[in-house]
Protein backbone atom coordinates (compact mmCIF):
# COMPACT_ATOMS: atom_id res chain seq x y z
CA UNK A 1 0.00 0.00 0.00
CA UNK A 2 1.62 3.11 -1.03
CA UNK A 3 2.04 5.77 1.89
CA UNK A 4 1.43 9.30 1.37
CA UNK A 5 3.12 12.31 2.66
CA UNK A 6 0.07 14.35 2.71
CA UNK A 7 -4.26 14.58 2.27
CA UNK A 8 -5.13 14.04 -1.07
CA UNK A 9 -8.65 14.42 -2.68
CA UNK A 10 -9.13 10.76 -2.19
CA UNK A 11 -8.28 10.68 1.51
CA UNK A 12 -9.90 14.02 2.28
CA UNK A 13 -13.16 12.61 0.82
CA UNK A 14 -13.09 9.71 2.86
CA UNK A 15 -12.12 11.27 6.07
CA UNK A 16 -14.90 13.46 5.70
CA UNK A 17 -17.86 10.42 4.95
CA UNK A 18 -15.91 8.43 8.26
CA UNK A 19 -16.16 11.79 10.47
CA UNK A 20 -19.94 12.17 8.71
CA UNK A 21 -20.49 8.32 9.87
CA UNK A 22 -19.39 8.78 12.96
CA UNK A 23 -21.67 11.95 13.33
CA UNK A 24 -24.90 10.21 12.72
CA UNK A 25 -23.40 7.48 14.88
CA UNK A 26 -24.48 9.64 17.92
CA UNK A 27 -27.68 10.03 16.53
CA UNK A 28 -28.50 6.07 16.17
CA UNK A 29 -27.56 5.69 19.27
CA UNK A 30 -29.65 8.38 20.81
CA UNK A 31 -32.84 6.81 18.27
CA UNK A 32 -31.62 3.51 19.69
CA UNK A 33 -32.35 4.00 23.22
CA UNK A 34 -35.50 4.54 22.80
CA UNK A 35 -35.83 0.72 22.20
CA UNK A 36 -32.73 -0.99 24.04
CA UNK A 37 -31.45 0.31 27.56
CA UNK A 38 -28.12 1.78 26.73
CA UNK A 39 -25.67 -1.02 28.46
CA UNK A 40 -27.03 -3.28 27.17
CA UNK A 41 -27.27 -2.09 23.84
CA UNK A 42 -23.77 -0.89 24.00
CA UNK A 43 -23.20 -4.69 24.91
CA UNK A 44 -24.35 -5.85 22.39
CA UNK A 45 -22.81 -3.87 19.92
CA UNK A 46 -19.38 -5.14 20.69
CA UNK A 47 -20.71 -8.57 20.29
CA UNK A 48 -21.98 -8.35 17.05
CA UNK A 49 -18.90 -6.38 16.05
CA UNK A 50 -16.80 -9.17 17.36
CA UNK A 51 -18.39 -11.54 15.22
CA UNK A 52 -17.88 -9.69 12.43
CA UNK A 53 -14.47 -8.59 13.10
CA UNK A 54 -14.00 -12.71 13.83
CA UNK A 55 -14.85 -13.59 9.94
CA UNK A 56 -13.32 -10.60 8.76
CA UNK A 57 -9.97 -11.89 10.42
CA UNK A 58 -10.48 -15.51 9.14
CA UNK A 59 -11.28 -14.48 5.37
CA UNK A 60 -8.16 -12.29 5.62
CA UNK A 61 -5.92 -14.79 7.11
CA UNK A 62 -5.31 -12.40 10.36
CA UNK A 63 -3.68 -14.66 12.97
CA UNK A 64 -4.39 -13.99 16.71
CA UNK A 65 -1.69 -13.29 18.54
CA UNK A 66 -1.45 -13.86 22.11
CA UNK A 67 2.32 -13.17 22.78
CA UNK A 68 2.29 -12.72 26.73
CA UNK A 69 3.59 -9.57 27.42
CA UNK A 70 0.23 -7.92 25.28
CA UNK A 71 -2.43 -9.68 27.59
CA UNK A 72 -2.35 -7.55 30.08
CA UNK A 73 -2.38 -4.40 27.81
CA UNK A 74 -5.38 -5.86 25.52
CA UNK A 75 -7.41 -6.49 28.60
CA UNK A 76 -6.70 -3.05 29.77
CA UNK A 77 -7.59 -2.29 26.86
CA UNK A 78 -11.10 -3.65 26.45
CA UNK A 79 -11.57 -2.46 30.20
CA UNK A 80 -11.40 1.06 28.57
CA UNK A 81 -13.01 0.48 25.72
CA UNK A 82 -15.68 -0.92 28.26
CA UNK A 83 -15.35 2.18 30.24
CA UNK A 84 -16.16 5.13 27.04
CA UNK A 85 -18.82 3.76 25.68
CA UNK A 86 -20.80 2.88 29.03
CA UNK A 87 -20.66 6.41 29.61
CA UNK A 88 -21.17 7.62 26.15
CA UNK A 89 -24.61 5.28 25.60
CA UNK A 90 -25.60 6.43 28.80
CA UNK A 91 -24.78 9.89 28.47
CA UNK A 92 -26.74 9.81 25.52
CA UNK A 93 -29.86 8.86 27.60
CA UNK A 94 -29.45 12.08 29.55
CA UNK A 95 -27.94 14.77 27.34
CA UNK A 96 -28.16 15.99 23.17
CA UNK A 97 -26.33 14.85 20.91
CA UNK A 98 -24.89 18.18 20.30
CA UNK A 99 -23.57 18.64 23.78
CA UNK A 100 -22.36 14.82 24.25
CA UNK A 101 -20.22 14.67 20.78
CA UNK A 102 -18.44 18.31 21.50
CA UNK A 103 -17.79 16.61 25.18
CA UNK A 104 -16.53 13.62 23.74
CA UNK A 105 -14.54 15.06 21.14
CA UNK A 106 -12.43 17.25 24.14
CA UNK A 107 -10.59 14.19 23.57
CA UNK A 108 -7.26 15.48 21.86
CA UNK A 109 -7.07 18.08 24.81
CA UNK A 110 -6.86 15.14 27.16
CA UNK A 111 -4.66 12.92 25.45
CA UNK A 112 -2.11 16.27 24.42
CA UNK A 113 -1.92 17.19 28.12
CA UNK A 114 -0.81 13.38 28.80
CA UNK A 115 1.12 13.17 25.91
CA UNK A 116 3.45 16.07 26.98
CA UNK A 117 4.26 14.40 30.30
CA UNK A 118 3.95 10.95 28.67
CA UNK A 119 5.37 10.58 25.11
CA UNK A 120 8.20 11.63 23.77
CA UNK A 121 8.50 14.12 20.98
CA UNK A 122 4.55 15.13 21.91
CA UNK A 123 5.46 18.11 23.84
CA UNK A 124 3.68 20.93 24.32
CA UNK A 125 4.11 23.94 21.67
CA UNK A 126 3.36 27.46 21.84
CA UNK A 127 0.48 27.10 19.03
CA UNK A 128 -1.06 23.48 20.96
CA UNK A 129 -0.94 25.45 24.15
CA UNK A 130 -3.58 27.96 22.55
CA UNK A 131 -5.60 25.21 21.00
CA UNK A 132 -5.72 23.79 24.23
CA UNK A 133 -7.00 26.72 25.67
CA UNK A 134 -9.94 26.96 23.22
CA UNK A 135 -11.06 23.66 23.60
CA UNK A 136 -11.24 23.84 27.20
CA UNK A 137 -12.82 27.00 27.12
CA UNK A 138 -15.66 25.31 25.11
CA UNK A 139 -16.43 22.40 27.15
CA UNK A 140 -16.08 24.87 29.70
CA UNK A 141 -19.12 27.01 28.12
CA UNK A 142 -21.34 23.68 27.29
CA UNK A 143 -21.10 22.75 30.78
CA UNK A 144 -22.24 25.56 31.59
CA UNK A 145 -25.09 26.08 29.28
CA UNK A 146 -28.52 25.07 30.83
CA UNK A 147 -30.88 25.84 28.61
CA UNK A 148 -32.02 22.72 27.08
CA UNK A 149 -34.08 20.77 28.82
CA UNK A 150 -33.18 17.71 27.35
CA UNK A 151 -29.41 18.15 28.99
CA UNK A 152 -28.47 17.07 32.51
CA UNK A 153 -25.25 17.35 34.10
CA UNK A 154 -24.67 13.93 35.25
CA UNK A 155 -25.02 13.00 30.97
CA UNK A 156 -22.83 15.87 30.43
CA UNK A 157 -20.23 14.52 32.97
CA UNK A 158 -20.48 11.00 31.20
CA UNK A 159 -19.84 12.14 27.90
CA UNK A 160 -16.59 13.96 29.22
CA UNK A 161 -15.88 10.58 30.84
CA UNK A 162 -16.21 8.81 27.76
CA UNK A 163 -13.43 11.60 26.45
CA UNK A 164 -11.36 10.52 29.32
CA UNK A 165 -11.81 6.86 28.34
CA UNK A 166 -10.82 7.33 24.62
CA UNK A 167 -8.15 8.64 26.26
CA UNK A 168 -6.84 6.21 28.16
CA UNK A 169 -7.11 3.88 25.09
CA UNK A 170 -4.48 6.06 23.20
CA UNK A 171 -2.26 5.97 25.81
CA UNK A 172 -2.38 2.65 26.31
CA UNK A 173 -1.30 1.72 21.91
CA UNK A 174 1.47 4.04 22.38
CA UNK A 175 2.80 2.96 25.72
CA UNK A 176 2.43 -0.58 26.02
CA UNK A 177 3.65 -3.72 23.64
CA UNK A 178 0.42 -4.01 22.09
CA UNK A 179 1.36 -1.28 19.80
CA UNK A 180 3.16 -3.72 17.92
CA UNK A 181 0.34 -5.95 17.17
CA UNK A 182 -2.22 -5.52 14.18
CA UNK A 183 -5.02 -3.22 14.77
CA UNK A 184 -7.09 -6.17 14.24
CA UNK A 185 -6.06 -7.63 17.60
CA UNK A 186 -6.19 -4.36 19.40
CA UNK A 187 -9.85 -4.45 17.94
CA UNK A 188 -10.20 -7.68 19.06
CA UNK A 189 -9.24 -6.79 22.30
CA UNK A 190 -11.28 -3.90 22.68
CA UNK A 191 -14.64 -5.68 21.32
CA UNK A 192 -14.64 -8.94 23.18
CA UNK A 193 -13.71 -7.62 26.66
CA UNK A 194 -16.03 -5.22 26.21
CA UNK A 195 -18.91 -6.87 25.44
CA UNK A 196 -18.76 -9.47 28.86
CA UNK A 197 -17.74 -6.37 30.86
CA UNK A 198 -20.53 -4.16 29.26
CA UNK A 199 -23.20 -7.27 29.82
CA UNK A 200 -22.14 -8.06 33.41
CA UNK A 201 -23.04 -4.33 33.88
CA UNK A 202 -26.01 -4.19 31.72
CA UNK A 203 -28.31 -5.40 34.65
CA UNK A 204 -27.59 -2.42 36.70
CA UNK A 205 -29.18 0.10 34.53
CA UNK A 206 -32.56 -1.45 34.03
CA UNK A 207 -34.57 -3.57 31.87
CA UNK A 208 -33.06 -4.72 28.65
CA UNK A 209 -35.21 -3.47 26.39
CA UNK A 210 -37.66 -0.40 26.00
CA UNK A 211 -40.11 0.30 23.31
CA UNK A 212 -38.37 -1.80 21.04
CA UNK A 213 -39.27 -2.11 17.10
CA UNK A 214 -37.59 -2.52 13.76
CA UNK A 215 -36.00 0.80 13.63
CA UNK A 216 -34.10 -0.04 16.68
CA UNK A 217 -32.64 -3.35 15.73
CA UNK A 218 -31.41 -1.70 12.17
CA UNK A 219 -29.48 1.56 13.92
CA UNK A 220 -28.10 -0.84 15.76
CA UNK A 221 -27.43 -3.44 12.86
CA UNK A 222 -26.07 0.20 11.36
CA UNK A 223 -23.62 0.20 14.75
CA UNK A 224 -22.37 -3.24 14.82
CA UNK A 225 -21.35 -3.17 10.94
CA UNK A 226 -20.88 0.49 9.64
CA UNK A 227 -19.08 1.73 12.74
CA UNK A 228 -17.65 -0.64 15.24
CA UNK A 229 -16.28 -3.25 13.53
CA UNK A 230 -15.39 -1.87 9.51
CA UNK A 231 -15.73 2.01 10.81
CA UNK A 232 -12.85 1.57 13.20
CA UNK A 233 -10.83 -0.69 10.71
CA UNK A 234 -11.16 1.88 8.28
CA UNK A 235 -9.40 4.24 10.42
CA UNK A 236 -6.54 2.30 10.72
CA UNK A 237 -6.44 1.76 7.16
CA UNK A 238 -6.37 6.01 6.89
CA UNK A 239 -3.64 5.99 9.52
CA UNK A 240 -1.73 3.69 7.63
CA UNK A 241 -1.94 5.50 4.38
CA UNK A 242 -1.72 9.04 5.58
CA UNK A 243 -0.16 11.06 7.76
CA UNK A 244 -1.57 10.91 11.63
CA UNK A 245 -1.43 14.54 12.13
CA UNK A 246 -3.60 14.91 9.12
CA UNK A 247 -5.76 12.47 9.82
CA UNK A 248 -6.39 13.54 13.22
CA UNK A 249 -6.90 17.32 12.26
CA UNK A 250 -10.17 16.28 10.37
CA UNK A 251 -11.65 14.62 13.45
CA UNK A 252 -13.35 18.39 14.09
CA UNK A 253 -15.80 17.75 11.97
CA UNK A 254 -17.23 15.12 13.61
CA UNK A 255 -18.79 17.25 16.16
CA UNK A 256 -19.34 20.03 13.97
CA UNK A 257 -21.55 17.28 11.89
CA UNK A 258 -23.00 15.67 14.80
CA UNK A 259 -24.64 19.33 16.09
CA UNK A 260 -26.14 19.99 12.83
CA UNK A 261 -27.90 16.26 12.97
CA UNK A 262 -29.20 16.78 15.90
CA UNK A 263 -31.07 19.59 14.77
CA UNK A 264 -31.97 18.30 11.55
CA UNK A 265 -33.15 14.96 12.63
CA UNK A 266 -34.07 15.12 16.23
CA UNK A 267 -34.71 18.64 16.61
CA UNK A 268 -32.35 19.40 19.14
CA UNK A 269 -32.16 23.44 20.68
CA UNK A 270 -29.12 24.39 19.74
CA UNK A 271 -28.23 27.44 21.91
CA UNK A 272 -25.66 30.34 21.39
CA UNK A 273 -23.40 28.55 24.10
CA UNK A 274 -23.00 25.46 22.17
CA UNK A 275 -22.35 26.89 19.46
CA UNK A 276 -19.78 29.17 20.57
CA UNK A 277 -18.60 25.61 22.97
CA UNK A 278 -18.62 23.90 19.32
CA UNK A 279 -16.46 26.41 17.51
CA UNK A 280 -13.58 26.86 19.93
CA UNK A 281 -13.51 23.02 20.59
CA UNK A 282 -13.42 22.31 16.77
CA UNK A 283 -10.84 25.10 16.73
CA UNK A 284 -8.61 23.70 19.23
CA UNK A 285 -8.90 20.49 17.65
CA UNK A 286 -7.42 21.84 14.47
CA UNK A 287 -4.27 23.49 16.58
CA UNK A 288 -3.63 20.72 18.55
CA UNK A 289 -3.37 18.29 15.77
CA UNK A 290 -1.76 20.43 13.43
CA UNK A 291 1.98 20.21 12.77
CA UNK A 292 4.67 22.42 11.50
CA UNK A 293 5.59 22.35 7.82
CA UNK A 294 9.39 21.32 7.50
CA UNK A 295 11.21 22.58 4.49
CA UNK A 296 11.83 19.64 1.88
């Protein structure tokens, strides 16, 4: 596969439809618990995206690889994993989609601030700094913002939490040996420890299912095979290809996308606070990732 040294048409377009996927992702979820409790339907997401990612691995010819000194990081790993998207489904019970994606995406503020005291070569730069500022500025203002009724604190809290989690998961495929295996087994790791931790907890939120009808069982049908199992192998296919930096920068638009589909398709308030939150997080997003241009 032939690397490139920057975003061409090619890879802009399809960073743009993964960042739109991922947009209405927080919409289907939102739709979704209407007819599954969250946990449980985050549950079994990873399930069906294990099975999935199981045949996909078998057509391929993927091995598994079980070397000892990446067990401990790949069940870390799926403990994280585990961790996000309990409090993102959840959150999404209790909050808008608007104010739980620009929560979730303060995500490269979290993971610069550890990388500078973390990773080498990720220090912090005069220009990050002041994207870092932004961003926290605007989570600072959606937090803040109480004029939807739909939004709680303890689902804006869980969203952030799921930011902290994504986090963590970062940190963990640059610090530990399972950085060196395929992203196929750090998927694997990530799905199938997450669903049995995500079903043990299921129990404690409630009753497995709601209102359920067909609608429900195809967003998350959409879930299982458009974003957690090919969505996320996608991604590393874009890594691969492209440079991370510019991959990374377009990840703004996600919640940028995911605001204006709330309030096309689920009518959502959107408020001068989020918006301004929305800007300067999107904003920060594009400092932090950016990187200097070094003469050829």
């Amino acid at each position: 596969m032939e690397r490139k040294d920057r975003i061409d048409a090619i890879g802009a377009v399809a960073l743009i439809g993964f960042a739109a996927a991922m947009a209405f992702n927080q919409v289907v979820i939102k739709l979704g618990n209407g007819g599954f409790q969250p946990v449980f339907m985050a549950a079994l997401r990873s399930a069906g995206a294990l099975l999935v990612l199981l045949l996909w691995m078998r057509l391929r010819g993927v091995r598994f690889d079980f070397a000892r000194d990446t067990l401990w990081p790949g069940f870390l790993l799926g403990a994280l994993f585990a961790a996000e998207f309990l409090c993102l489904f959840w959150a999404l019970d209790h909050t808008t989609v608007a104010r739980a994606s620009i929560l979730l995406y303060s995500m490269p503020v979290l993971l610069s601030v550890s990388a500078h005291f973390l990773l080498p070569g990720e220090r912090l730069t005069q220009r990050r700094i002041i994207g870092l500022v932004m961003a926290m500025t605007g989570v600072a203002i959606v937090l803040g913002q109480r004029s939807s009724g739909e939004a709680s604190w303890q689902g804006d809290l869980a969203a952030l939490g799921a930011a902290f989690g994504w986090t963590g998961i970062a940190l963990v495929v640059r610090l530990t040996p399972v950085q060196r295996v395929v992203p196929e087994m750090q998927l694997f790791w990530q799905l199938s420890v997450s669903a049995v931790l995500l079903m043990i907890a299921a129990p404690l939120f409630g009753p497995f299912l709601r209102d359920l009808d067909i609608s429900h069982i195809l967003g998350l049908t959409y879930q299982i095979v458009a974003v957690a199992s090919f969505g996320f192998l996608f991604w590393f296919f874009l890594l691969k290809r492209y440079p991370a930096s510019g991959v990374a920068s377009f990840s703004f638009l996600t919640p940028v996308l995911a605001v204006g589909l709330g309030w096309l398709i689920l009518s959502e308030e959107i408020g001068p606070g989020v918006l301004i939150g929305l800007v300067l997080v999107a904003a920060g997003i594009v400092l932090i990732n950016r990187r200097p241009r070094i003469p050829a």
